[in-house]
C-alpha atoms as a PDB file:
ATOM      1  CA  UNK A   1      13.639   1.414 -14.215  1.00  0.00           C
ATOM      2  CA  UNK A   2      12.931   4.697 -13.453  1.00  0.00           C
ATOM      3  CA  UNK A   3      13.223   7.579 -14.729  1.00  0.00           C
ATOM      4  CA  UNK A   4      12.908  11.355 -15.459  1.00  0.00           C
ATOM      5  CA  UNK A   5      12.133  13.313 -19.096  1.00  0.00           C
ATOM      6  CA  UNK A   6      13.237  16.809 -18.816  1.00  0.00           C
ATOM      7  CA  UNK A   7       9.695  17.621 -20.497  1.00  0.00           C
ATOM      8  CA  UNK A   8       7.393  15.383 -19.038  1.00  0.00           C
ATOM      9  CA  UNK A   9       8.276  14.721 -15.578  1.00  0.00           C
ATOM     10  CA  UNK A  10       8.899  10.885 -13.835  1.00  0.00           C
ATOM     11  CA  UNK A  11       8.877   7.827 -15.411  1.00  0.00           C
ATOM     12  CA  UNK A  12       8.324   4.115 -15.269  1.00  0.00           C
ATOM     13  CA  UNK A  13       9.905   1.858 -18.051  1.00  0.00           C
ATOM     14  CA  UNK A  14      12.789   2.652 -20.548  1.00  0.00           C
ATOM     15  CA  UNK A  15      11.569   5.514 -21.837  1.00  0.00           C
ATOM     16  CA  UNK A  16       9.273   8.095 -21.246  1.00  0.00           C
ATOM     17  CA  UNK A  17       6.054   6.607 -22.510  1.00  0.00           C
ATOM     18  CA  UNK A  18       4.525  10.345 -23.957  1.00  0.00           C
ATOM     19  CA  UNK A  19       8.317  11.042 -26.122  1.00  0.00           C
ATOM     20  CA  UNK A  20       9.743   7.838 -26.170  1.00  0.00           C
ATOM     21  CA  UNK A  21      13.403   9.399 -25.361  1.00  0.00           C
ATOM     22  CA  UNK A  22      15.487   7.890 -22.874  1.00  0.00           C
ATOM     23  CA  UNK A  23      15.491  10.773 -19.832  1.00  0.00           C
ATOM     24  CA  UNK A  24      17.615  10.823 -16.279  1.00  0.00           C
ATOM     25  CA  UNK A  25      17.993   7.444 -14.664  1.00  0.00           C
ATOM     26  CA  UNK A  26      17.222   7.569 -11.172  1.00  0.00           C
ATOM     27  CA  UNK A  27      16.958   3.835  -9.812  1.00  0.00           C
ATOM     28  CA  UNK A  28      16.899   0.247 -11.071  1.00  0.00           C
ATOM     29  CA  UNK A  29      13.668  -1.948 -11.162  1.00  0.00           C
ATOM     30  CA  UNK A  30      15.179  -4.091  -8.138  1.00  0.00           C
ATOM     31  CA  UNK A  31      16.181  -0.737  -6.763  1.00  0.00           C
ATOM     32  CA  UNK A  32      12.833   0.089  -7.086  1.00  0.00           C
ATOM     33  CA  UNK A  33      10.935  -2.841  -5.976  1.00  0.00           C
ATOM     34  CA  UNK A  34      13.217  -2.979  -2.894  1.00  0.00           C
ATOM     35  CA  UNK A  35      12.349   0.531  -2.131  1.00  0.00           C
ATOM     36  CA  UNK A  36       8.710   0.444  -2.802  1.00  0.00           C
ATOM     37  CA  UNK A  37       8.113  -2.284   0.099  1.00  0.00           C
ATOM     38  CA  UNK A  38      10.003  -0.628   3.016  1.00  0.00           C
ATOM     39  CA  UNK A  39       7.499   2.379   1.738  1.00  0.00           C
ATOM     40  CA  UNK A  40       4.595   0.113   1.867  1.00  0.00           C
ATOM     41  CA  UNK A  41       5.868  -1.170   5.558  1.00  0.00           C
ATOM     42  CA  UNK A  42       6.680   2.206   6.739  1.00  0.00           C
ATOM     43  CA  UNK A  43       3.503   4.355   5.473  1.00  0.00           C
ATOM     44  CA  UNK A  44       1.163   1.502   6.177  1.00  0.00           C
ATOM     45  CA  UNK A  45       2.259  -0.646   9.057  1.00  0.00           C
ATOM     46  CA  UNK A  46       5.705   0.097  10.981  1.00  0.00           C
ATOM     47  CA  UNK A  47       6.765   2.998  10.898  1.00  0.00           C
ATOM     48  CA  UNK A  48       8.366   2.877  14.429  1.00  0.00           C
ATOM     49  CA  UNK A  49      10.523   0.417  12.701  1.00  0.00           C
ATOM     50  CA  UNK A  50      12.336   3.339  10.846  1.00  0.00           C
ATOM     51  CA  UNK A  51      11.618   5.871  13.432  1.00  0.00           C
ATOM     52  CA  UNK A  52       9.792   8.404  11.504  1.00  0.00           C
ATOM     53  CA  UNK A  53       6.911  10.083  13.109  1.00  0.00           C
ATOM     54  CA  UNK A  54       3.423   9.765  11.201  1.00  0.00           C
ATOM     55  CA  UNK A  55       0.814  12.028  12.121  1.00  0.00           C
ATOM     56  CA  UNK A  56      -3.026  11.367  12.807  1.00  0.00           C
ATOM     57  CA  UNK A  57      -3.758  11.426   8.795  1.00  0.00           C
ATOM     58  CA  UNK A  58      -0.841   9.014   8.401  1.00  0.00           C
ATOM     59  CA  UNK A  59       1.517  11.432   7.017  1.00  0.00           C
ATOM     60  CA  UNK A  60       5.417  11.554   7.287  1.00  0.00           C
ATOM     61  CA  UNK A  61       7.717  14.176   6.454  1.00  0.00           C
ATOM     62  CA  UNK A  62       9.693  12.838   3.884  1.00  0.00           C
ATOM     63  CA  UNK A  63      13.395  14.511   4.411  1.00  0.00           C
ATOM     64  CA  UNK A  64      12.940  12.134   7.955  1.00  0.00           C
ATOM     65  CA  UNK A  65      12.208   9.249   5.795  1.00  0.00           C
ATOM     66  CA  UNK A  66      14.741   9.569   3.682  1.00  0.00           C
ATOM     67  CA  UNK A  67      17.009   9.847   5.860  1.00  0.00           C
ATOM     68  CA  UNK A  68      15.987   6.966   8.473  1.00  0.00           C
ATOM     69  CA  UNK A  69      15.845   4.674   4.980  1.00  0.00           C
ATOM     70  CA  UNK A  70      19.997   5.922   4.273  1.00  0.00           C
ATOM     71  CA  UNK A  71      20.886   5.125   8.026  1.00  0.00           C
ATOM     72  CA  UNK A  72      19.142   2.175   7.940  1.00  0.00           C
ATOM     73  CA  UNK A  73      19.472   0.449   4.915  1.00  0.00           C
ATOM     74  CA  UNK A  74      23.037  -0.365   3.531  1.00  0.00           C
ATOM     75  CA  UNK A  75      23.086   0.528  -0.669  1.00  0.00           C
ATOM     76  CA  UNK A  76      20.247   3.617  -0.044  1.00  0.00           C
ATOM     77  CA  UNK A  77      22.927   6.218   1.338  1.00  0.00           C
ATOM     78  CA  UNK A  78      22.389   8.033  -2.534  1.00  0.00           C
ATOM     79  CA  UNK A  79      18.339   8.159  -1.881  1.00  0.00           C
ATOM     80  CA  UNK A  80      16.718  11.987  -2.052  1.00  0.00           C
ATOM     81  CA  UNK A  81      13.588  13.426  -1.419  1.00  0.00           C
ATOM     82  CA  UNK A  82      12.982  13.478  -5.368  1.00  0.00           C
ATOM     83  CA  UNK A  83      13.155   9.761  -6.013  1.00  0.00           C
ATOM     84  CA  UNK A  84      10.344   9.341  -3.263  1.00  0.00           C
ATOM     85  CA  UNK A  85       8.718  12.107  -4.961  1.00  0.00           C
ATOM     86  CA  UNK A  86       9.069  10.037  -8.224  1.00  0.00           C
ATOM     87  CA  UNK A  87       7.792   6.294  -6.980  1.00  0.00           C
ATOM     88  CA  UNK A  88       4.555   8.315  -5.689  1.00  0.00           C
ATOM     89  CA  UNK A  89       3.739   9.914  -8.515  1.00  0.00           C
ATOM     90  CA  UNK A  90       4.404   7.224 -11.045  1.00  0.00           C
ATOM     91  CA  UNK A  91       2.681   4.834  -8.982  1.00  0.00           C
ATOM     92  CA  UNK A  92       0.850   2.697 -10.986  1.00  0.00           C
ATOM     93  CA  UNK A  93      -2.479   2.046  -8.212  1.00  0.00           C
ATOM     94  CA  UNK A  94      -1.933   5.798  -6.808  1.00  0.00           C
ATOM     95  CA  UNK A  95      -1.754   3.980  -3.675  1.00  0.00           C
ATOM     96  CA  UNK A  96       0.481   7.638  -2.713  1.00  0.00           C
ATOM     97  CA  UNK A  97      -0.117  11.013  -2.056  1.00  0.00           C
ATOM     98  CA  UNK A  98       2.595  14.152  -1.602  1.00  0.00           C
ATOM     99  CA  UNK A  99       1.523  17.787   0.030  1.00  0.00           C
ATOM    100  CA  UNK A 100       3.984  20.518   1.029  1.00  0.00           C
ATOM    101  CA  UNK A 101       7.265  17.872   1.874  1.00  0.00           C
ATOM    102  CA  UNK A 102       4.718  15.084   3.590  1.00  0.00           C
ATOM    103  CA  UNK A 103       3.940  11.698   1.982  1.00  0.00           C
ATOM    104  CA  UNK A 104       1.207   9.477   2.865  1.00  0.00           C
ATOM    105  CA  UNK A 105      -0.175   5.862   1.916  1.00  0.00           C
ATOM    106  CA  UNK A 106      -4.260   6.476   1.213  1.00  0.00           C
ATOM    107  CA  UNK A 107      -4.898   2.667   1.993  1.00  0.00           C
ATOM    108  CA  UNK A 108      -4.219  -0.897   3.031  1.00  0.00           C
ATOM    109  CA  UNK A 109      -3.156   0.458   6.582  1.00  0.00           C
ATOM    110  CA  UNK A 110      -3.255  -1.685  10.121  1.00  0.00           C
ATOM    111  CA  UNK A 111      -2.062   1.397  12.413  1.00  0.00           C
ATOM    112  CA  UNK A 112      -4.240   3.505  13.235  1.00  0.00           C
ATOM    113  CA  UNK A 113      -4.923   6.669  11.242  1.00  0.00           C
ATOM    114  CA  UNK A 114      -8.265   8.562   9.975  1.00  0.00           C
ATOM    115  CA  UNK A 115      -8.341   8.738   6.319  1.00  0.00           C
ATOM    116  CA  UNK A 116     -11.612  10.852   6.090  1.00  0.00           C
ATOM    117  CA  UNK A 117      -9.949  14.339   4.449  1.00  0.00           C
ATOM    118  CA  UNK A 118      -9.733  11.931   1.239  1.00  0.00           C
ATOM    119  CA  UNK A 119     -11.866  13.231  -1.745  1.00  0.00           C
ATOM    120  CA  UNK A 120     -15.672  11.380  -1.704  1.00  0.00           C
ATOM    121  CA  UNK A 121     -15.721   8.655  -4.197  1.00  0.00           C
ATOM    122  CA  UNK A 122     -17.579   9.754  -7.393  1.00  0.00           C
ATOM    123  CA  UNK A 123     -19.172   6.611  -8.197  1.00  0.00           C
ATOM    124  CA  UNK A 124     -22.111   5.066  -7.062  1.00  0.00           C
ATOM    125  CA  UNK A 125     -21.579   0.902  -7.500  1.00  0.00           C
ATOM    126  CA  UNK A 126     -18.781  -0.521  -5.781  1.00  0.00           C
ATOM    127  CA  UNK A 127     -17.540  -4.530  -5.767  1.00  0.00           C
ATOM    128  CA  UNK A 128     -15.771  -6.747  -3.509  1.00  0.00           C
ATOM    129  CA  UNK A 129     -14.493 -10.424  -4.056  1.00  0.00           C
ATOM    130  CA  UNK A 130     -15.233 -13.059  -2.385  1.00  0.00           C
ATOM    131  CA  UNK A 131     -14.645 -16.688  -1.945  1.00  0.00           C
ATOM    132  CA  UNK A 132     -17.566 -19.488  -1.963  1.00  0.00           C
ATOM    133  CA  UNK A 133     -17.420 -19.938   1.758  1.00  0.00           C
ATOM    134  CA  UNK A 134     -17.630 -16.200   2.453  1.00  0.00           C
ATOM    135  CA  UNK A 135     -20.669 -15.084   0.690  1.00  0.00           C
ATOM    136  CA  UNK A 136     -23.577 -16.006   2.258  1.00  0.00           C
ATOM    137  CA  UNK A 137     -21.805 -14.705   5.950  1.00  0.00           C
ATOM    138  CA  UNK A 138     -21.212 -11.368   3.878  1.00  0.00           C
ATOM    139  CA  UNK A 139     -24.973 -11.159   2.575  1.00  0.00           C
ATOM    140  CA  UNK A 140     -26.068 -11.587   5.928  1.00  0.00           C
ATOM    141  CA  UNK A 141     -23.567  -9.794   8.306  1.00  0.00           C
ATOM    142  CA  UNK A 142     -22.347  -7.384   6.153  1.00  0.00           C
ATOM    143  CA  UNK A 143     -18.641  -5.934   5.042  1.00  0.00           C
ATOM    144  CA  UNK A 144     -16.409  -5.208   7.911  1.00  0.00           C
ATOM    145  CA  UNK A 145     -12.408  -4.887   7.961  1.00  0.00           C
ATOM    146  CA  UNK A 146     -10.729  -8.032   8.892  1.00  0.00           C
ATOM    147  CA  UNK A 147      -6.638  -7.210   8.137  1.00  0.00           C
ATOM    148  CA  UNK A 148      -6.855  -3.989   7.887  1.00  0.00           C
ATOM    149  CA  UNK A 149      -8.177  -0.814   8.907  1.00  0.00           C
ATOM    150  CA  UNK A 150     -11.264  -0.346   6.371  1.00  0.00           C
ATOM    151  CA  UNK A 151     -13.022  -1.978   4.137  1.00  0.00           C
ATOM    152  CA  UNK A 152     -11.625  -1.819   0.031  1.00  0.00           C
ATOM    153  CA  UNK A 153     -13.643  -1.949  -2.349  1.00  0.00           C
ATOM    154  CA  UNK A 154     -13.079  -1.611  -6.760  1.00  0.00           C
ATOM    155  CA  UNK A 155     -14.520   0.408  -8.746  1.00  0.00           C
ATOM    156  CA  UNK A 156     -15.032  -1.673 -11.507  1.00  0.00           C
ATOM    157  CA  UNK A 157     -15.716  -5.388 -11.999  1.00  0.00           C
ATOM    158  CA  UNK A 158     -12.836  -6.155 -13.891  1.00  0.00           C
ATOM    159  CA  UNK A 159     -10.681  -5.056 -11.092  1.00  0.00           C
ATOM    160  CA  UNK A 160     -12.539  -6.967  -8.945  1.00  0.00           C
ATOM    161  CA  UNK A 161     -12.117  -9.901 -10.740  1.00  0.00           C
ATOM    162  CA  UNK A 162      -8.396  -9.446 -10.568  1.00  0.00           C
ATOM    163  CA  UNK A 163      -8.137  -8.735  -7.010  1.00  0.00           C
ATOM    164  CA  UNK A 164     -10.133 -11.584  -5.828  1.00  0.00           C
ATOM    165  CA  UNK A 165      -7.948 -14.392  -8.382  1.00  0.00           C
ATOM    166  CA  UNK A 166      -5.123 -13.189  -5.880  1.00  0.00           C
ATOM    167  CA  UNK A 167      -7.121 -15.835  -3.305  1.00  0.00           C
ATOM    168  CA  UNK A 168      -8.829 -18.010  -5.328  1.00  0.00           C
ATOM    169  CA  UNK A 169      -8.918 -19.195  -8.936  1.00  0.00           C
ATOM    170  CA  UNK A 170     -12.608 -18.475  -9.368  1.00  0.00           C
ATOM    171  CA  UNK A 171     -13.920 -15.505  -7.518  1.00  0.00           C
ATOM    172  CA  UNK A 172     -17.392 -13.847  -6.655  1.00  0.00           C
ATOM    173  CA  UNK A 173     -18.661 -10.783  -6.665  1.00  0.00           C
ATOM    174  CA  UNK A 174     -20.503  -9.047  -4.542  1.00  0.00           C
ATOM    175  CA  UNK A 175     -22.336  -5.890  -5.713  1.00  0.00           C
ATOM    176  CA  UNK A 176     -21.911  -2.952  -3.330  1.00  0.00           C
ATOM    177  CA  UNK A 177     -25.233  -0.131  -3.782  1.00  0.00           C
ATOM    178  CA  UNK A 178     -22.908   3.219  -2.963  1.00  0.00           C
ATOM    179  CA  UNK A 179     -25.716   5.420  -4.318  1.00  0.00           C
ATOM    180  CA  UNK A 180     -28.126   4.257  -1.475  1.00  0.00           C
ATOM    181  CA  UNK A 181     -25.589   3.436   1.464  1.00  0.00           C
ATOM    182  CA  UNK A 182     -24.250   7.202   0.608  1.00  0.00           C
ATOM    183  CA  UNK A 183     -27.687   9.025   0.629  1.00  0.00           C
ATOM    184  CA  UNK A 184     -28.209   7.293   4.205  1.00  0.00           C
ATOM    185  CA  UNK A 185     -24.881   8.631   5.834  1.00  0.00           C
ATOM    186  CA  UNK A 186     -22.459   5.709   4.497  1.00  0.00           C
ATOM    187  CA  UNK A 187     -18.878   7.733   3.664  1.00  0.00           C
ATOM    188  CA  UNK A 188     -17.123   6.214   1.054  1.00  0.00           C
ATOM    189  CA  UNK A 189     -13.592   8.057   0.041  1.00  0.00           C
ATOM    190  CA  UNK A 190     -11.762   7.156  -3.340  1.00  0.00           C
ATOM    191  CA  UNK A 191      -8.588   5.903  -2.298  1.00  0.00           C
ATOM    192  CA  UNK A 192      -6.860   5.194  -5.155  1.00  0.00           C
ATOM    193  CA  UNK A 193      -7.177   5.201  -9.135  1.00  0.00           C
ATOM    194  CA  UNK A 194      -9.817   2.529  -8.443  1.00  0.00           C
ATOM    195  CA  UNK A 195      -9.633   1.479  -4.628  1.00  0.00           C
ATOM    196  CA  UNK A 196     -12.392   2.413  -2.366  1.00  0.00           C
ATOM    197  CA  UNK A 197     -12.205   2.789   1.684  1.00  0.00           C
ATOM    198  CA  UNK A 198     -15.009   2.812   3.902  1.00  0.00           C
ATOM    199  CA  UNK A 199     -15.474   1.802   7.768  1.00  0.00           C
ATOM    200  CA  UNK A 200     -18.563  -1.115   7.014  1.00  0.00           C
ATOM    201  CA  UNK A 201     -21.149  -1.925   4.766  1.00  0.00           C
ATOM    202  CA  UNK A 202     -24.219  -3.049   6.080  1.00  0.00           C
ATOM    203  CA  UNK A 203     -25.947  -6.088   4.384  1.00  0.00           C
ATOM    204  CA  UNK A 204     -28.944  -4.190   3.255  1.00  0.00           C
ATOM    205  CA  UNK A 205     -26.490  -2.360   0.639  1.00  0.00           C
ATOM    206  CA  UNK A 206     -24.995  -5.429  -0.694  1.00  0.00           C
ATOM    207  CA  UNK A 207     -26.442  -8.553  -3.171  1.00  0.00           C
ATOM    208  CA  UNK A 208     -24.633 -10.813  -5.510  1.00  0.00           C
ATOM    209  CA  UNK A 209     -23.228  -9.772  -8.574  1.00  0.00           C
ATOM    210  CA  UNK A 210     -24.002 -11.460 -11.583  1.00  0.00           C
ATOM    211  CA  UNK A 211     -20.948 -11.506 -14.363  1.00  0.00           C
ATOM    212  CA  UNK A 212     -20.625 -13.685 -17.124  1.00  0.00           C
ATOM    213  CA  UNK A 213     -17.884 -16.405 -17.161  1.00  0.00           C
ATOM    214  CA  UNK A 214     -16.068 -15.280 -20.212  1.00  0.00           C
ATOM    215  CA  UNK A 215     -15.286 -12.399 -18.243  1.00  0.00           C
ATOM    216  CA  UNK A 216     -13.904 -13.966 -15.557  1.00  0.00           C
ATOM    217  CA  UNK A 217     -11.905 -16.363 -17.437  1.00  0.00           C
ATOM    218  CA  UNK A 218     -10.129 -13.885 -19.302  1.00  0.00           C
ATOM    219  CA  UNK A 219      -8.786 -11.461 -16.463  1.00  0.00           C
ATOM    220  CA  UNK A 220      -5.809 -12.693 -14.974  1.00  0.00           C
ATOM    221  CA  UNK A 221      -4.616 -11.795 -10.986  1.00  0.00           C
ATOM    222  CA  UNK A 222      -1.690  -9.317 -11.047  1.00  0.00           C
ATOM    223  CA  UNK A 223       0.900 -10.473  -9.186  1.00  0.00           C
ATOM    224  CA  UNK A 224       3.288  -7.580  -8.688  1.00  0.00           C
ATOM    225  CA  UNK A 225       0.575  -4.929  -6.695  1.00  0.00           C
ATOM    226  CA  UNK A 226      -1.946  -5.853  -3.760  1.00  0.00           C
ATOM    227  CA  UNK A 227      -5.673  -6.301  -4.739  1.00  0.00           C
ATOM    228  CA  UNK A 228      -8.089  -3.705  -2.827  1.00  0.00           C
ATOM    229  CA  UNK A 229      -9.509  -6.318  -0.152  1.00  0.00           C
ATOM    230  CA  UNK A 230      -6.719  -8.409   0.145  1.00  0.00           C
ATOM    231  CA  UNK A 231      -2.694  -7.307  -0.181  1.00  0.00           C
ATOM    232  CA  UNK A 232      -1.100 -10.660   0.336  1.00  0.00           C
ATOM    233  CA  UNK A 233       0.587 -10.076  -3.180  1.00  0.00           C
ATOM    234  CA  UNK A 234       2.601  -7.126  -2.057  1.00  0.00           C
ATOM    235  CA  UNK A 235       4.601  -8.039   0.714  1.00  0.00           C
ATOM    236  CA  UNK A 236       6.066  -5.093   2.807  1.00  0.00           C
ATOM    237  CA  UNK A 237       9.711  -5.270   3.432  1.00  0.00           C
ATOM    238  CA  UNK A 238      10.300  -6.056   7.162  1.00  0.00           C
ATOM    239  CA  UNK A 239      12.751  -3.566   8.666  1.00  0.00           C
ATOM    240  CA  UNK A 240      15.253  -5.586  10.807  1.00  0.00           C
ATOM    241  CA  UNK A 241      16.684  -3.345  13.989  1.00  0.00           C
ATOM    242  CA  UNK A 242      20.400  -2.449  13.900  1.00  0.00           C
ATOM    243  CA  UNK A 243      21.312  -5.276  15.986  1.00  0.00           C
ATOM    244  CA  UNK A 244      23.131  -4.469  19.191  1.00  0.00           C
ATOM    245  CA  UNK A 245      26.753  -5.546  19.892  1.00  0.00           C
ATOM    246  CA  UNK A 246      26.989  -7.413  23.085  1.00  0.00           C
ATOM    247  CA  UNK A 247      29.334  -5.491  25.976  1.00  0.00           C
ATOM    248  CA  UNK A 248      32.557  -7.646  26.200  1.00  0.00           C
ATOM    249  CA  UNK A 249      33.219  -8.322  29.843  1.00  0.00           C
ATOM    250  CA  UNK A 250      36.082  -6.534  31.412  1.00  0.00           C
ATOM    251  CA  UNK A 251      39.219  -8.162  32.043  1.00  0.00           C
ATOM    252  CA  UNK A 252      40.397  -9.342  35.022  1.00  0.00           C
ATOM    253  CA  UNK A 253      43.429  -8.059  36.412  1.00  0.00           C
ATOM    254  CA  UNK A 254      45.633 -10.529  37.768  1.00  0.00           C
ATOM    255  CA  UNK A 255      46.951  -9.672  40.887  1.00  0.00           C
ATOM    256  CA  UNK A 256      50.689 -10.522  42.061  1.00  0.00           C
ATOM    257  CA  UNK A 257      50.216 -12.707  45.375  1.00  0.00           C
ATOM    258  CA  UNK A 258      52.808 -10.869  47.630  1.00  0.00           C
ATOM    259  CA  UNK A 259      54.741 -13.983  49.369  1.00  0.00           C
ATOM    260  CA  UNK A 260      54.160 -14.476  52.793  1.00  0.00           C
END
């Protein structure tokens, strides 16, 4: 569920994790789940579907959205600009961000949006999964966005690991050298708490990562959120149209024959 503790804010879980009291309910894990993809759909891919305007950065006022969700979704009409407030902060990947009233997805999008006022990544050695067959055409050609509109990249090997188990039971890695790609022009923005965005990697910046198998074996894929290079795992909820009525025909008015 979540939830709200008077003295430390949102929630995810039962009870606030810092006080372990039981604070303000404000929606139901399904609630939540259900929620959480039309955000995902709306932010990231479709947000015609709702009707909400997204500017250049990808941002969307969220009063609109919350509104467009209570029109258009029967069993949201209680939804507020707080609860929103609440899934993006307690967001788990800090796949979110809020600003004066606007919301905005930082990654995983297919419309088109520039996402280069995000903060520089700190880090200089970034990984990406990959799958037998794709290596050697990545050490060659290089990194570019194939479902998406940038390349993701983790910050650590372990999350590697579990994004690339989302595709395929045993994974590899491919070692990405941010320290040189940045010094020759390469930006790299931290997109989440440890998804990286970028438009390409050229091969010269990227060689095969070595990890040992007992560290592979013992990560497992999460199911419930969307690895960095591929989100197949977290589905966006597709927002039907209100489906229009058909006109009924007019009747016909019988008319008397007069008798001749």
């Amino acid at each position: 569920m979540l939830g709200k503790c008077d003295e430390h804010g949102y929630y995810r879980g039962e009870t606030c994790p810092v006080c372990n009291t039981k604070g303000k309910f404000l929606m139901s894990d399904r609630e939540l789940d259900s929620l959480g993809r039309i955000m995902a759909g709306v932010l990231r891919h479709f947000p015609e579907k709702l009707g909400v305007m997204v500017d250049g950065h990808g941002w969307i006022d969220i009063s609109e959205f919350v509104e467009a969700v209570g029109v258009s979704r029967s069993g949201f009409q209680w939804l507020r600009e707080h609860h929103i407030e609440a899934i993006a902060l307690t967001d788990p990947k800090g796949r979110y961000q809020i600003d004066g009233g606007m919301i905005r997805a930082t990654y995983g999008h297919t419309i088109d949006i520039r996402l280069d006022d995000l903060p520089p990544a700190e880090i200089d050695e970034f990984y990406y999964p990959v799958t037998e067959e794709e290596i050697d055409i990545i050490l060659e050609g290089g990194l570019n966005p194939i479902d998406r509109k940038n390349v993701h990249l983790s910050g650590s090997i372990e999350k590697a690991i579990e994004a690339g188990k989302v595709r395929t039971e045993d994974p590899l890695l491919l070692r990405i050298d941010g320290k040189k790609a940045k010094a020759d022009g390469v930006q790299i923005y931290r997109a989440g708490k440890d998804v990286y965005i970028t438009d390409r990697i050229d091969a010269k910046y990227i060689s095969k990562a070595e990890v040992a198998t007992n560290e592979k074996s013992s990560i497992e894929p999460t199911k419930t959120e969307e690895s960095p290079s591929q989100e197949s795992s977290d589905e966006p909820a597709m927002i039907e149209e209100p489906e229009k009525k058909p006109k009924s025909k007019p009747k016909r008015k019988k008319v008397k024959k007069s008798k001749e």
